[in-house]
PDB file of N, CA and C in Angstrom:
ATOM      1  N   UNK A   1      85.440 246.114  60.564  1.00  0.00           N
ATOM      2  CA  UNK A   1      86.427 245.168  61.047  1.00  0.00           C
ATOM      3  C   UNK A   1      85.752 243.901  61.576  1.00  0.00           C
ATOM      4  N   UNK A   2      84.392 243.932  62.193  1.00  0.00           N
ATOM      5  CA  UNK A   2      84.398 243.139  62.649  1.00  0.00           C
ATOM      6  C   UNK A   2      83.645 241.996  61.583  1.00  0.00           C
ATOM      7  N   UNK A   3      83.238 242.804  60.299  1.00  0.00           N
ATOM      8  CA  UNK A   3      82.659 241.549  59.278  1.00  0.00           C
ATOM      9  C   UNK A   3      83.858 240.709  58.885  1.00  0.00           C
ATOM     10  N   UNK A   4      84.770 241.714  58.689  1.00  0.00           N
ATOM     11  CA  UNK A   4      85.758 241.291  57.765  1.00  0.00           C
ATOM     12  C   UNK A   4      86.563 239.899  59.283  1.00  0.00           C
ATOM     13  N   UNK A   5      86.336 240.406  60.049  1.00  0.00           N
ATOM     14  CA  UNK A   5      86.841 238.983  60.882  1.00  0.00           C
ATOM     15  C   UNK A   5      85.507 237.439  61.252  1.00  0.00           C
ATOM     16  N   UNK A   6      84.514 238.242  61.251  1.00  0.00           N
ATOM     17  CA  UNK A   6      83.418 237.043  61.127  1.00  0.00           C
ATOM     18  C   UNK A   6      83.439 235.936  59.920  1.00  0.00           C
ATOM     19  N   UNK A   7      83.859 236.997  58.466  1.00  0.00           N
ATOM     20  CA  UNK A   7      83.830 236.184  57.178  1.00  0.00           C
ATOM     21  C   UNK A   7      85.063 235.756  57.522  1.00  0.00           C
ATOM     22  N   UNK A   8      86.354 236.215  58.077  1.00  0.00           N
ATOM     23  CA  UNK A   8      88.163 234.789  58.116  1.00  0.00           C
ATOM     24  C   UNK A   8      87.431 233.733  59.075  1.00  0.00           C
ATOM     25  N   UNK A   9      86.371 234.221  60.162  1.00  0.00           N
ATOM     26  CA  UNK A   9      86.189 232.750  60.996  1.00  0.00           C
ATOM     27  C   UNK A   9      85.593 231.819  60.406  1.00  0.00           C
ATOM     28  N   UNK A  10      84.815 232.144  59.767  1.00  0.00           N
ATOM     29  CA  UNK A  10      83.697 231.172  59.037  1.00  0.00           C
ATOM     30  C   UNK A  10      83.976 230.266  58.044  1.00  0.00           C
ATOM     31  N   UNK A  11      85.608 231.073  57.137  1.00  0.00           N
ATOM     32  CA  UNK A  11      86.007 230.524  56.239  1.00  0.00           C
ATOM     33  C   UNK A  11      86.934 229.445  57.003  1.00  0.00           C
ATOM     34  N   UNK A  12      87.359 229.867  57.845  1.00  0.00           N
ATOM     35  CA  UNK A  12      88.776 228.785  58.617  1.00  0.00           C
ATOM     36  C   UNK A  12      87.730 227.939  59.183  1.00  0.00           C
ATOM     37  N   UNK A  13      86.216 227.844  59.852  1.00  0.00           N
ATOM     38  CA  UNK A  13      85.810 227.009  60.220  1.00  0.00           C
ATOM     39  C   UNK A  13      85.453 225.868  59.481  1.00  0.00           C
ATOM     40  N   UNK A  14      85.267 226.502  57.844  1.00  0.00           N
ATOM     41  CA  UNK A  14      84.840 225.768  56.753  1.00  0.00           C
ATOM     42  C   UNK A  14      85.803 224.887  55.845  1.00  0.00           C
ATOM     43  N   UNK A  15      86.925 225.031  56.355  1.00  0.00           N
ATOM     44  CA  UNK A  15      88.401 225.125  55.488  1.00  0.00           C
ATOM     45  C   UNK A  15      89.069 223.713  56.475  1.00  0.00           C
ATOM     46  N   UNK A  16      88.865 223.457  57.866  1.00  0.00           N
ATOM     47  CA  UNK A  16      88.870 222.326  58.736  1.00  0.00           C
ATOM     48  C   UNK A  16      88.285 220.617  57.604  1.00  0.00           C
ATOM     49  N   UNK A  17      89.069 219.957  58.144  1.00  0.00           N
ATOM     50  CA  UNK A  17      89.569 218.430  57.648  1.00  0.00           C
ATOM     51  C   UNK A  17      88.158 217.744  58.707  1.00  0.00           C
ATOM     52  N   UNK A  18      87.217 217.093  57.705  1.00  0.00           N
ATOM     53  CA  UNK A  18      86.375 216.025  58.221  1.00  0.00           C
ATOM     54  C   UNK A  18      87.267 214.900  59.158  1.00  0.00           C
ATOM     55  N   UNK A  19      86.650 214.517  60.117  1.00  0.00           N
ATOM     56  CA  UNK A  19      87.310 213.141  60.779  1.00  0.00           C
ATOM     57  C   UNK A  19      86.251 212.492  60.896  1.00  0.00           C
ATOM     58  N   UNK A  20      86.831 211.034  59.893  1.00  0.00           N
ATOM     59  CA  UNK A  20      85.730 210.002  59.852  1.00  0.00           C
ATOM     60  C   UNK A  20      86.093 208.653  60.520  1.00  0.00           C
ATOM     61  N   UNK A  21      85.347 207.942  60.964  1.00  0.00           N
ATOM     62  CA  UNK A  21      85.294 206.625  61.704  1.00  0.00           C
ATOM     63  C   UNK A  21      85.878 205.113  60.940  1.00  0.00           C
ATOM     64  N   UNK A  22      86.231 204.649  61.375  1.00  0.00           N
ATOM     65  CA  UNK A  22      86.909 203.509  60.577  1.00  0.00           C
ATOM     66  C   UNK A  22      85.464 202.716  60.283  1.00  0.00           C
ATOM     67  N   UNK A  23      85.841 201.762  59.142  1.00  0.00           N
ATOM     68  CA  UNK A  23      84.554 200.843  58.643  1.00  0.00           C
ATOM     69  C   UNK A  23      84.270 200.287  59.925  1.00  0.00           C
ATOM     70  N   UNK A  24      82.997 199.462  59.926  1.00  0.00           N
ATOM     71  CA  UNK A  24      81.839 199.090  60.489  1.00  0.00           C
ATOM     72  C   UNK A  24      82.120 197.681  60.250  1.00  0.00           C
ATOM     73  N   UNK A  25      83.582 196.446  60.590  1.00  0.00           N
ATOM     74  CA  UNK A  25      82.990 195.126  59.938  1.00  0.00           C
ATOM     75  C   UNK A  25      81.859 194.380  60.836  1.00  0.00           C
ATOM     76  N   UNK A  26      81.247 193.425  60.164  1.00  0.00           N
ATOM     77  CA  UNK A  26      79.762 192.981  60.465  1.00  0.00           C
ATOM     78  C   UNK A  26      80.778 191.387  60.766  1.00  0.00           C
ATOM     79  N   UNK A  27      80.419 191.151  62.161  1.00  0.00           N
ATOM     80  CA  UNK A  27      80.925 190.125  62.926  1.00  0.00           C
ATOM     81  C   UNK A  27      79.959 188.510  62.983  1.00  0.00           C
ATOM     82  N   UNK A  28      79.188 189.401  61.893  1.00  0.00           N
ATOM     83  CA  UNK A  28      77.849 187.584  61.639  1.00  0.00           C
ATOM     84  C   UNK A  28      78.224 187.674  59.925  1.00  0.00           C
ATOM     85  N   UNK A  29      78.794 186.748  59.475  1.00  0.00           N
ATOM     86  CA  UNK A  29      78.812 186.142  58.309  1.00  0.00           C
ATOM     87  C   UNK A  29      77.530 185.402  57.174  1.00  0.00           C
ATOM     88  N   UNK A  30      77.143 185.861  56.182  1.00  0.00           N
ATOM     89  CA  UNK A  30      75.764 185.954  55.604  1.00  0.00           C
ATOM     90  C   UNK A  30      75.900 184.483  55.214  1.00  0.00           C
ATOM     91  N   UNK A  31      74.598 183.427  55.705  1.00  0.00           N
ATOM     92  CA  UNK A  31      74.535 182.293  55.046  1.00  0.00           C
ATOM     93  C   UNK A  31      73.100 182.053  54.448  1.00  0.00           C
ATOM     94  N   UNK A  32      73.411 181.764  53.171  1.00  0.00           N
ATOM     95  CA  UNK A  32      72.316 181.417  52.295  1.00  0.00           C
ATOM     96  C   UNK A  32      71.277 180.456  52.617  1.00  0.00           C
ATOM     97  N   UNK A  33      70.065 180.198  52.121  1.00  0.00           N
ATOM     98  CA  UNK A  33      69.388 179.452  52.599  1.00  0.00           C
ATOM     99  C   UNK A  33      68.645 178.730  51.150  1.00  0.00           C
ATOM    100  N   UNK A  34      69.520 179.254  50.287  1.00  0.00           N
ATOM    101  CA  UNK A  34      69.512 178.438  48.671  1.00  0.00           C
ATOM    102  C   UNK A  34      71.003 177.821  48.358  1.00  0.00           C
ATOM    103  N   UNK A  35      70.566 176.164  47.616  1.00  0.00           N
ATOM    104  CA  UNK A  35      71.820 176.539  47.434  1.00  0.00           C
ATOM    105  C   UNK A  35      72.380 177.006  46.048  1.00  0.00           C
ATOM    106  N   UNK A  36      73.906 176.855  45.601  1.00  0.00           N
ATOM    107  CA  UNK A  36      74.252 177.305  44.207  1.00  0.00           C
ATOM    108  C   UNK A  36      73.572 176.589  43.125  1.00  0.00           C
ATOM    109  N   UNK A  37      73.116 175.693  42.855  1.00  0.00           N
ATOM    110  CA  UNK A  37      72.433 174.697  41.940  1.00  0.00           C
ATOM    111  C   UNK A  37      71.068 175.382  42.107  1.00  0.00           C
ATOM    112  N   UNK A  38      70.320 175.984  43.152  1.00  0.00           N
ATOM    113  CA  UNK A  38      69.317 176.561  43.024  1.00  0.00           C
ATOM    114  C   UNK A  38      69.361 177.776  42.834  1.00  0.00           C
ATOM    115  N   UNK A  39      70.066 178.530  42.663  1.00  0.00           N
ATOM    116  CA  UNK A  39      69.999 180.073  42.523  1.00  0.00           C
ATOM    117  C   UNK A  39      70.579 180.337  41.021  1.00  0.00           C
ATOM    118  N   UNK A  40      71.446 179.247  39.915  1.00  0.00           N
ATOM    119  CA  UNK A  40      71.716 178.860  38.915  1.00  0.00           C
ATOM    120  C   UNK A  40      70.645 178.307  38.085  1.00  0.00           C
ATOM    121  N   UNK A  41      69.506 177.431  38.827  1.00  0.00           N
ATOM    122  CA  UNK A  41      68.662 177.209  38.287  1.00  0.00           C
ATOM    123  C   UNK A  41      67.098 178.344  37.884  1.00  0.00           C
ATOM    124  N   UNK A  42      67.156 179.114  38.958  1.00  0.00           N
ATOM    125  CA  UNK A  42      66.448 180.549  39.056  1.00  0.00           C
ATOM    126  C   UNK A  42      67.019 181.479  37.685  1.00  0.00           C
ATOM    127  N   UNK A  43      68.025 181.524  37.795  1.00  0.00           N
ATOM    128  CA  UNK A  43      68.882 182.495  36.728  1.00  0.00           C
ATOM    129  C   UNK A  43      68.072 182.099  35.495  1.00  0.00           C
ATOM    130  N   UNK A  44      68.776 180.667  35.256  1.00  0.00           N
ATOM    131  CA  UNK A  44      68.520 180.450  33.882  1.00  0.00           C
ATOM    132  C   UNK A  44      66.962 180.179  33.008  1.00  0.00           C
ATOM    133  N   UNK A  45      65.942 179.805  34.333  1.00  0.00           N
ATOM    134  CA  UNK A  45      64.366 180.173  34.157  1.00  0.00           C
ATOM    135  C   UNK A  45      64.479 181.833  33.409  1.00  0.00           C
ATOM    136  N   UNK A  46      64.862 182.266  34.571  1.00  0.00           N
ATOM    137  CA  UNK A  46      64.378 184.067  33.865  1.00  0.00           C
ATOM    138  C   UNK A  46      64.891 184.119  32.459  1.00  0.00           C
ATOM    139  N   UNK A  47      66.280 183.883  32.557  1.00  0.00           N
ATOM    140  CA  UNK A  47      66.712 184.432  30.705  1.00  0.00           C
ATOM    141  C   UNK A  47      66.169 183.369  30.492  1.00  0.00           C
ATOM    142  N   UNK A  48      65.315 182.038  30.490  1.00  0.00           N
ATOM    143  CA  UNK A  48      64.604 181.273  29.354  1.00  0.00           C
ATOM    144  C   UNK A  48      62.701 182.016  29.250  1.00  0.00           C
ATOM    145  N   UNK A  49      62.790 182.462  30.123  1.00  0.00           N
ATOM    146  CA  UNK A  49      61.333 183.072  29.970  1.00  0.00           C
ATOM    147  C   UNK A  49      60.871 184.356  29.262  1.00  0.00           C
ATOM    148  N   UNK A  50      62.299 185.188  28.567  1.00  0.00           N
ATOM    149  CA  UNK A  50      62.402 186.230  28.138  1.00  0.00           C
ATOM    150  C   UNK A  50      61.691 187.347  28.301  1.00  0.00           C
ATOM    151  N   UNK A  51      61.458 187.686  29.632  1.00  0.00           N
ATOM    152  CA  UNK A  51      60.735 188.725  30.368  1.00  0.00           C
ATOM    153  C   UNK A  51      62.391 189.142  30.971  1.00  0.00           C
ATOM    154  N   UNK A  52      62.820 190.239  30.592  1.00  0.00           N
ATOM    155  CA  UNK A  52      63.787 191.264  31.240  1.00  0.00           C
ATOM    156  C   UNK A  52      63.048 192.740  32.040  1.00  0.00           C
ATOM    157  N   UNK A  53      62.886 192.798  32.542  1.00  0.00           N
ATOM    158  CA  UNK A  53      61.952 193.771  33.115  1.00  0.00           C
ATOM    159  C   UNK A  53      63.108 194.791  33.222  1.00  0.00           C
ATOM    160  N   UNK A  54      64.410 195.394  32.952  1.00  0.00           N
ATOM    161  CA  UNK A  54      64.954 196.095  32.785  1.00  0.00           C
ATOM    162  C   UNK A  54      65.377 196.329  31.368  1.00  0.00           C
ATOM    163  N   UNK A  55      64.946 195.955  30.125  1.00  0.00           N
ATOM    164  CA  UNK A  55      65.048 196.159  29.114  1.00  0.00           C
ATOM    165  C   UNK A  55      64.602 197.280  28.341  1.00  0.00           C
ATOM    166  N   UNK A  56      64.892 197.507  27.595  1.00  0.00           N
ATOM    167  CA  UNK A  56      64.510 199.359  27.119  1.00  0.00           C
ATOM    168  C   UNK A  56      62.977 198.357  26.823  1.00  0.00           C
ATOM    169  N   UNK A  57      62.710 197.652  25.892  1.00  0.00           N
ATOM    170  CA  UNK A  57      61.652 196.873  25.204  1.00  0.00           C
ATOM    171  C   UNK A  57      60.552 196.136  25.963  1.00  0.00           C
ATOM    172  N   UNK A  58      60.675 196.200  27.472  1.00  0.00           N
ATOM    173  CA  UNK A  58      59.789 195.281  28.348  1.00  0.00           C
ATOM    174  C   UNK A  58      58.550 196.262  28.107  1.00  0.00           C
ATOM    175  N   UNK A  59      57.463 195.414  28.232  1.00  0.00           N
ATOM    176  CA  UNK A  59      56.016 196.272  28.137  1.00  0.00           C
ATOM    177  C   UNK A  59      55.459 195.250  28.976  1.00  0.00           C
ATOM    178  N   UNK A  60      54.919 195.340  30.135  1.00  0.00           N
ATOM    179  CA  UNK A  60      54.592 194.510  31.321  1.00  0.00           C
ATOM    180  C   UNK A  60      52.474 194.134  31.139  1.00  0.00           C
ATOM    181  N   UNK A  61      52.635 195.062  30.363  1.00  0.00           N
ATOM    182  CA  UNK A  61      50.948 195.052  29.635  1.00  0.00           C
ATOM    183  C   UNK A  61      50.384 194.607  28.438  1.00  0.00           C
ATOM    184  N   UNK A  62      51.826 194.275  27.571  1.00  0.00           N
ATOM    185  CA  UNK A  62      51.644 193.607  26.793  1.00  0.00           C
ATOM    186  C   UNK A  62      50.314 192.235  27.022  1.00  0.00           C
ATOM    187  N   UNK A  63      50.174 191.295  27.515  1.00  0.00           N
ATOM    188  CA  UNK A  63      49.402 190.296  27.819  1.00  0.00           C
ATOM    189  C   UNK A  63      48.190 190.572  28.472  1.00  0.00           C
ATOM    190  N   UNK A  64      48.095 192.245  28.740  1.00  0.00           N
ATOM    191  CA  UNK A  64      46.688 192.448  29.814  1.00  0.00           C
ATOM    192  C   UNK A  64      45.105 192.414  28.372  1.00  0.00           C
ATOM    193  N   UNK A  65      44.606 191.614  29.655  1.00  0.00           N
ATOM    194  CA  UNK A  65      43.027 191.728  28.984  1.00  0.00           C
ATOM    195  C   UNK A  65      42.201 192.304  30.167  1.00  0.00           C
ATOM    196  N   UNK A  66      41.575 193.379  29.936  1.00  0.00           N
ATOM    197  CA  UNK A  66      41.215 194.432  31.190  1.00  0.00           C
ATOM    198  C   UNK A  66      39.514 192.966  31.299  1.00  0.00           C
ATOM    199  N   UNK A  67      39.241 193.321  32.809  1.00  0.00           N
ATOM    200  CA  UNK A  67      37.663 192.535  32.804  1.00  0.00           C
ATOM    201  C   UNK A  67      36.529 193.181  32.602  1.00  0.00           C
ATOM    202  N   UNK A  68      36.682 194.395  32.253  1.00  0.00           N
ATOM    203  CA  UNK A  68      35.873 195.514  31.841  1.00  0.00           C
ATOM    204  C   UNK A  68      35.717 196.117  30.487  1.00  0.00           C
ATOM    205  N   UNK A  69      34.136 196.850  30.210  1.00  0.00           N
ATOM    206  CA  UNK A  69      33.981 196.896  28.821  1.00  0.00           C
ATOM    207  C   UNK A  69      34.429 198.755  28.649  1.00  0.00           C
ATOM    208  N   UNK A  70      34.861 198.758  27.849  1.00  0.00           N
ATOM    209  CA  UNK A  70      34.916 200.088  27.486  1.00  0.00           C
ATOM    210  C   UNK A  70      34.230 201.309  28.135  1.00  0.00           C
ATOM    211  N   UNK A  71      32.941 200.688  27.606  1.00  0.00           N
ATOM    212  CA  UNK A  71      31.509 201.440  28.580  1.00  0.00           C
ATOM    213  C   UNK A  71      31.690 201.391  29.721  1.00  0.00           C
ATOM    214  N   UNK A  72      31.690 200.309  30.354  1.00  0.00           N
ATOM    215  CA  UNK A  72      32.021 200.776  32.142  1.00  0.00           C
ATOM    216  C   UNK A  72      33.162 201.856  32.680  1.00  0.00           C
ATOM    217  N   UNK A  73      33.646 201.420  32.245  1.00  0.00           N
ATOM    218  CA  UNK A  73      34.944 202.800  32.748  1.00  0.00           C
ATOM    219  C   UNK A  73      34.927 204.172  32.176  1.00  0.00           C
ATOM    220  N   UNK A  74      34.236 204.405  30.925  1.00  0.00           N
ATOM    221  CA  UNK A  74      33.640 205.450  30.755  1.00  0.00           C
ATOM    222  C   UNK A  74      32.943 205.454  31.275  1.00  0.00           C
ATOM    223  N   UNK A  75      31.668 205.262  31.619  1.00  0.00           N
ATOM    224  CA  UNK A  75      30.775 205.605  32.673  1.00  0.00           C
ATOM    225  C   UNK A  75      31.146 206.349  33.985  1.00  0.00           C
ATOM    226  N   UNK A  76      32.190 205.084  34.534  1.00  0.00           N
ATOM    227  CA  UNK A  76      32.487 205.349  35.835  1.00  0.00           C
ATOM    228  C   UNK A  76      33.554 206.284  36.322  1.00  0.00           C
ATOM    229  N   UNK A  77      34.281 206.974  34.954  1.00  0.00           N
ATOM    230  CA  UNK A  77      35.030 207.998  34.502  1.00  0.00           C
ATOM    231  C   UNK A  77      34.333 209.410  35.206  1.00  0.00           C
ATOM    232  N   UNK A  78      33.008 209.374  33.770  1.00  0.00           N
ATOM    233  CA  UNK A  78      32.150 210.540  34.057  1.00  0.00           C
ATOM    234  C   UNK A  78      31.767 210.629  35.256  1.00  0.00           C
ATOM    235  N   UNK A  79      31.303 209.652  35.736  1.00  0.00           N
ATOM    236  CA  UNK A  79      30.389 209.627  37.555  1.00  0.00           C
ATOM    237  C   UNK A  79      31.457 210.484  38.285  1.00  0.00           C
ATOM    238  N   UNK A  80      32.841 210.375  38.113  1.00  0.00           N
ATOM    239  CA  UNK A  80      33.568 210.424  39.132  1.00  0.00           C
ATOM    240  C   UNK A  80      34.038 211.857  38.694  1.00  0.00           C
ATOM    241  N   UNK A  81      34.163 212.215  37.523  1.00  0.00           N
ATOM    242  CA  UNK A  81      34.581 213.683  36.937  1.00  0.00           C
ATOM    243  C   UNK A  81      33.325 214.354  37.588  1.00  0.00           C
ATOM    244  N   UNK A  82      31.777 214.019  37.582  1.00  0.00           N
ATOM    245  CA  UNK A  82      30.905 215.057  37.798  1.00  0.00           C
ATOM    246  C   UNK A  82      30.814 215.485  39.484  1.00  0.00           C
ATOM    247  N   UNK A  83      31.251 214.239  40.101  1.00  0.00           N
ATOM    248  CA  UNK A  83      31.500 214.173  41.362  1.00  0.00           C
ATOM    249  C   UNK A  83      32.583 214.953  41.696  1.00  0.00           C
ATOM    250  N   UNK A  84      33.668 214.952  41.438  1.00  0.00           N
ATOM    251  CA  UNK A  84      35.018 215.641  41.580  1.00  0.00           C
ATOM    252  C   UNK A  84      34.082 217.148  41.433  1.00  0.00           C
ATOM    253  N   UNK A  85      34.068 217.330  40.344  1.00  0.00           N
ATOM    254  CA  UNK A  85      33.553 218.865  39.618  1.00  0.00           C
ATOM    255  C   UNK A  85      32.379 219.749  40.734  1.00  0.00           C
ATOM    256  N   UNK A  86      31.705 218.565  41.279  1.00  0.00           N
ATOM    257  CA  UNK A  86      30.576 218.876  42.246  1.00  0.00           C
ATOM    258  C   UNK A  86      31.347 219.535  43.585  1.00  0.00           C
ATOM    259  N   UNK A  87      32.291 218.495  43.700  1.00  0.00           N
ATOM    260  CA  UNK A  87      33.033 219.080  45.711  1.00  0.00           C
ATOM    261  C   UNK A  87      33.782 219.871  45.243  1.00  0.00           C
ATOM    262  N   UNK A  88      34.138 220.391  44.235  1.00  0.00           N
ATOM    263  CA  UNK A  88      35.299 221.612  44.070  1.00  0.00           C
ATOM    264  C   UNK A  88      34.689 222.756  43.702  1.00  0.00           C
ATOM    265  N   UNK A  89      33.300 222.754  43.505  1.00  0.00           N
ATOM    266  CA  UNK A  89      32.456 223.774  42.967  1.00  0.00           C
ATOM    267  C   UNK A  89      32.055 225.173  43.896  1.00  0.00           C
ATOM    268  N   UNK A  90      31.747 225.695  44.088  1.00  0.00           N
ATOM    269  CA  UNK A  90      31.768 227.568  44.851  1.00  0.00           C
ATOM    270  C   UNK A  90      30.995 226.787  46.278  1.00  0.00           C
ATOM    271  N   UNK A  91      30.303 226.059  45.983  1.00  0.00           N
ATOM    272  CA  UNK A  91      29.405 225.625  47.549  1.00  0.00           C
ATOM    273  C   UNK A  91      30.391 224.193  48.150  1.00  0.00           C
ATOM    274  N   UNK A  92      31.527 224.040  47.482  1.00  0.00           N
ATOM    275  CA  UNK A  92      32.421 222.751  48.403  1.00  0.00           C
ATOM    276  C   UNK A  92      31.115 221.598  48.425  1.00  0.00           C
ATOM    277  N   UNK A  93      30.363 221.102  47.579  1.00  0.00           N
ATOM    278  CA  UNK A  93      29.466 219.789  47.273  1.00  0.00           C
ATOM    279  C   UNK A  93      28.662 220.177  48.271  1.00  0.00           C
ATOM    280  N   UNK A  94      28.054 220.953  48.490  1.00  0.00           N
ATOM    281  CA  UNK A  94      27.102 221.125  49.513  1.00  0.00           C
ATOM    282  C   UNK A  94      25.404 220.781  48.804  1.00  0.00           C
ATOM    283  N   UNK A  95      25.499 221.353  47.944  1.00  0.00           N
ATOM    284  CA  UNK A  95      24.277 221.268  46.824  1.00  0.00           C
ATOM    285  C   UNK A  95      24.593 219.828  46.382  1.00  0.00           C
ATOM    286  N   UNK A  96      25.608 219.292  46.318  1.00  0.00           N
ATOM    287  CA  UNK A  96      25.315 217.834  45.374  1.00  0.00           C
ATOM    288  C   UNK A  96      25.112 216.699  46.808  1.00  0.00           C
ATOM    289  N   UNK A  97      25.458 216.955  47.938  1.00  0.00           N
ATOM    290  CA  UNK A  97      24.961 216.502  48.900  1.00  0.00           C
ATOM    291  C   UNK A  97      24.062 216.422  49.415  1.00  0.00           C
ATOM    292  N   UNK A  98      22.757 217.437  49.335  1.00  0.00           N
ATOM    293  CA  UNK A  98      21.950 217.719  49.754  1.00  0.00           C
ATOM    294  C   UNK A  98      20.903 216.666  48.801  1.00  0.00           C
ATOM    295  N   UNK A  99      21.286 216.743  47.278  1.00  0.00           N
ATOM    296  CA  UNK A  99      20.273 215.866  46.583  1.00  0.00           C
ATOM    297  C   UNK A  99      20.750 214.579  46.242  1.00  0.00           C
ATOM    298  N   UNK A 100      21.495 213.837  47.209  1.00  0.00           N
ATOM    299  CA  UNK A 100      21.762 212.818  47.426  1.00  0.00           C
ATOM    300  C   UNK A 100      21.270 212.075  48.837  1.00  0.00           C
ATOM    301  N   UNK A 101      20.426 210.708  48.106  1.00  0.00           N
ATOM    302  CA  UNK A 101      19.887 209.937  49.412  1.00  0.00           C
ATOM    303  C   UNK A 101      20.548 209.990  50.221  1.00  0.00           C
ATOM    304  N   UNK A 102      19.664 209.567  51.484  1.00  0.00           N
ATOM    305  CA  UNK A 102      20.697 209.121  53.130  1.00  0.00           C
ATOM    306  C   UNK A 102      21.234 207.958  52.759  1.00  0.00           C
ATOM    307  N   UNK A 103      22.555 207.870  53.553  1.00  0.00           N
ATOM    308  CA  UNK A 103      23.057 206.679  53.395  1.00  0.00           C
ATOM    309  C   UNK A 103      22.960 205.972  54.510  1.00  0.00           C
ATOM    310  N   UNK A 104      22.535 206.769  55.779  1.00  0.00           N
ATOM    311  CA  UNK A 104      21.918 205.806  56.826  1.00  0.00           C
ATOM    312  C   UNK A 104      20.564 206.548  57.448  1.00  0.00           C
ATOM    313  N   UNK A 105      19.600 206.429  57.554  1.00  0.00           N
ATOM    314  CA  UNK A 105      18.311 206.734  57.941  1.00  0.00           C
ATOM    315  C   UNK A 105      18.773 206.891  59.839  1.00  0.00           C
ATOM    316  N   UNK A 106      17.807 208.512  59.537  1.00  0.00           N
ATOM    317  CA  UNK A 106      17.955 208.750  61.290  1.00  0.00           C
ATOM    318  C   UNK A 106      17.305 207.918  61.831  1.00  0.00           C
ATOM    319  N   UNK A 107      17.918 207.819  63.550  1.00  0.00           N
ATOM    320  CA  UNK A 107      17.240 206.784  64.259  1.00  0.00           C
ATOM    321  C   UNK A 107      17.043 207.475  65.725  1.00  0.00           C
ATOM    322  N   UNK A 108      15.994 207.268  66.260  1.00  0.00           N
ATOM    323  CA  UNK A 108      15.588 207.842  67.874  1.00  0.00           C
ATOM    324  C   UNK A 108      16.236 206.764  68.571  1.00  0.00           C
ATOM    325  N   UNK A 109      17.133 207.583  69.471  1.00  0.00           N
ATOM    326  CA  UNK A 109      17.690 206.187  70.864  1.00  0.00           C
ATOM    327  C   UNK A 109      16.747 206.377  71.821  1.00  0.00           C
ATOM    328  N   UNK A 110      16.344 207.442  72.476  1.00  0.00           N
ATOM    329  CA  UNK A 110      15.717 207.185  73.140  1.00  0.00           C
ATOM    330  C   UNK A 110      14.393 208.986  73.726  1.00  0.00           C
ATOM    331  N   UNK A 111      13.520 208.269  74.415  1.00  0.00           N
ATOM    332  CA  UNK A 111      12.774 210.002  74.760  1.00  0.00           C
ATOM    333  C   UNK A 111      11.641 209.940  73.993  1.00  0.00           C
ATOM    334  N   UNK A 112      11.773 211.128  74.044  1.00  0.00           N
ATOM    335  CA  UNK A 112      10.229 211.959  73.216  1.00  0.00           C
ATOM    336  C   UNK A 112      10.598 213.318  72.875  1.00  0.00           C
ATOM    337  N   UNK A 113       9.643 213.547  71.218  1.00  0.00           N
ATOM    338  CA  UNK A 113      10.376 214.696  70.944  1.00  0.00           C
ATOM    339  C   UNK A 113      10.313 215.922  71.659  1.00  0.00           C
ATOM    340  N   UNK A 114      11.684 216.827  71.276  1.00  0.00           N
ATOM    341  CA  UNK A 114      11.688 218.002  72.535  1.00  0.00           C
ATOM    342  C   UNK A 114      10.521 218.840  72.443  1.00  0.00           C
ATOM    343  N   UNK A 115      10.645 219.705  71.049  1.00  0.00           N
ATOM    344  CA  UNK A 115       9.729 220.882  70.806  1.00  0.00           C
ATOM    345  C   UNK A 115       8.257 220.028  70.142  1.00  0.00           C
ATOM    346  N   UNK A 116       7.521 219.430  71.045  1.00  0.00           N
ATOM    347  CA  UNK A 116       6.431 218.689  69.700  1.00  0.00           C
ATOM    348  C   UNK A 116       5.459 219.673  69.511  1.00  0.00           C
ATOM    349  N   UNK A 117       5.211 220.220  68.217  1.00  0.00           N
ATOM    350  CA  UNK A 117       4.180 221.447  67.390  1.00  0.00           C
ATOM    351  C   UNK A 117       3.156 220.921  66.958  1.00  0.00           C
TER     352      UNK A 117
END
């Protein structure tokens, strides 16, 4: 009995009418800072420049000339695949770290060494 009255509450709670708020009007009125002769003149640049960037047909790469040769980015492809391949490897780049120069040389602030042998 008492599911069978939990599932009528739940349904009558669910079965209740939303109450919504009246619109929101906006008491500052939007003023442009173009005027119509300029925002007419904008228009008609774009459709004369025939770049639609929503067109099934736009290709935005069409005109690219990369500044790089083939070879470089292969190169810098591999560097970065062997690198990747290195920190994901069973030791987490521990080994490819180790045979890689310092990138900043230790430095003494101050003292003398602790254990000197």
């Amino acid at each position: 009995m008492n599911r069978k009255s939990l599932i009528a509450l739940a349904f009558a709670a669910s079965a209740t009418a939303a109450f919504a708020d009246d619109i929101t009007i906006d008491p500052h009125t939007f003023v442009s800072t173009a005027s119509r002769a300029e925002i007419q003149a904008e228009l008609a640049a774009f459709e004369a420049s025939g770049r639609d960037p929503w067109a099934r047909q736009y290709n935005p790469l069409a005109d690219f000339e990369s500044q790089r040769s083939r070879e470089e980015v292969k190169a810098e492809y591999v560097q970065a695949r062997d690198r990747v391949a290195a920190f994901t490897g069973e030791d987490s780049g521990s080994a490819y770290l180790a045979g890689q120069p310092d990138a900043v040389s230790a430095t003494t602030v101050a003292g003398d060494a602790r254990n000197p042998s």
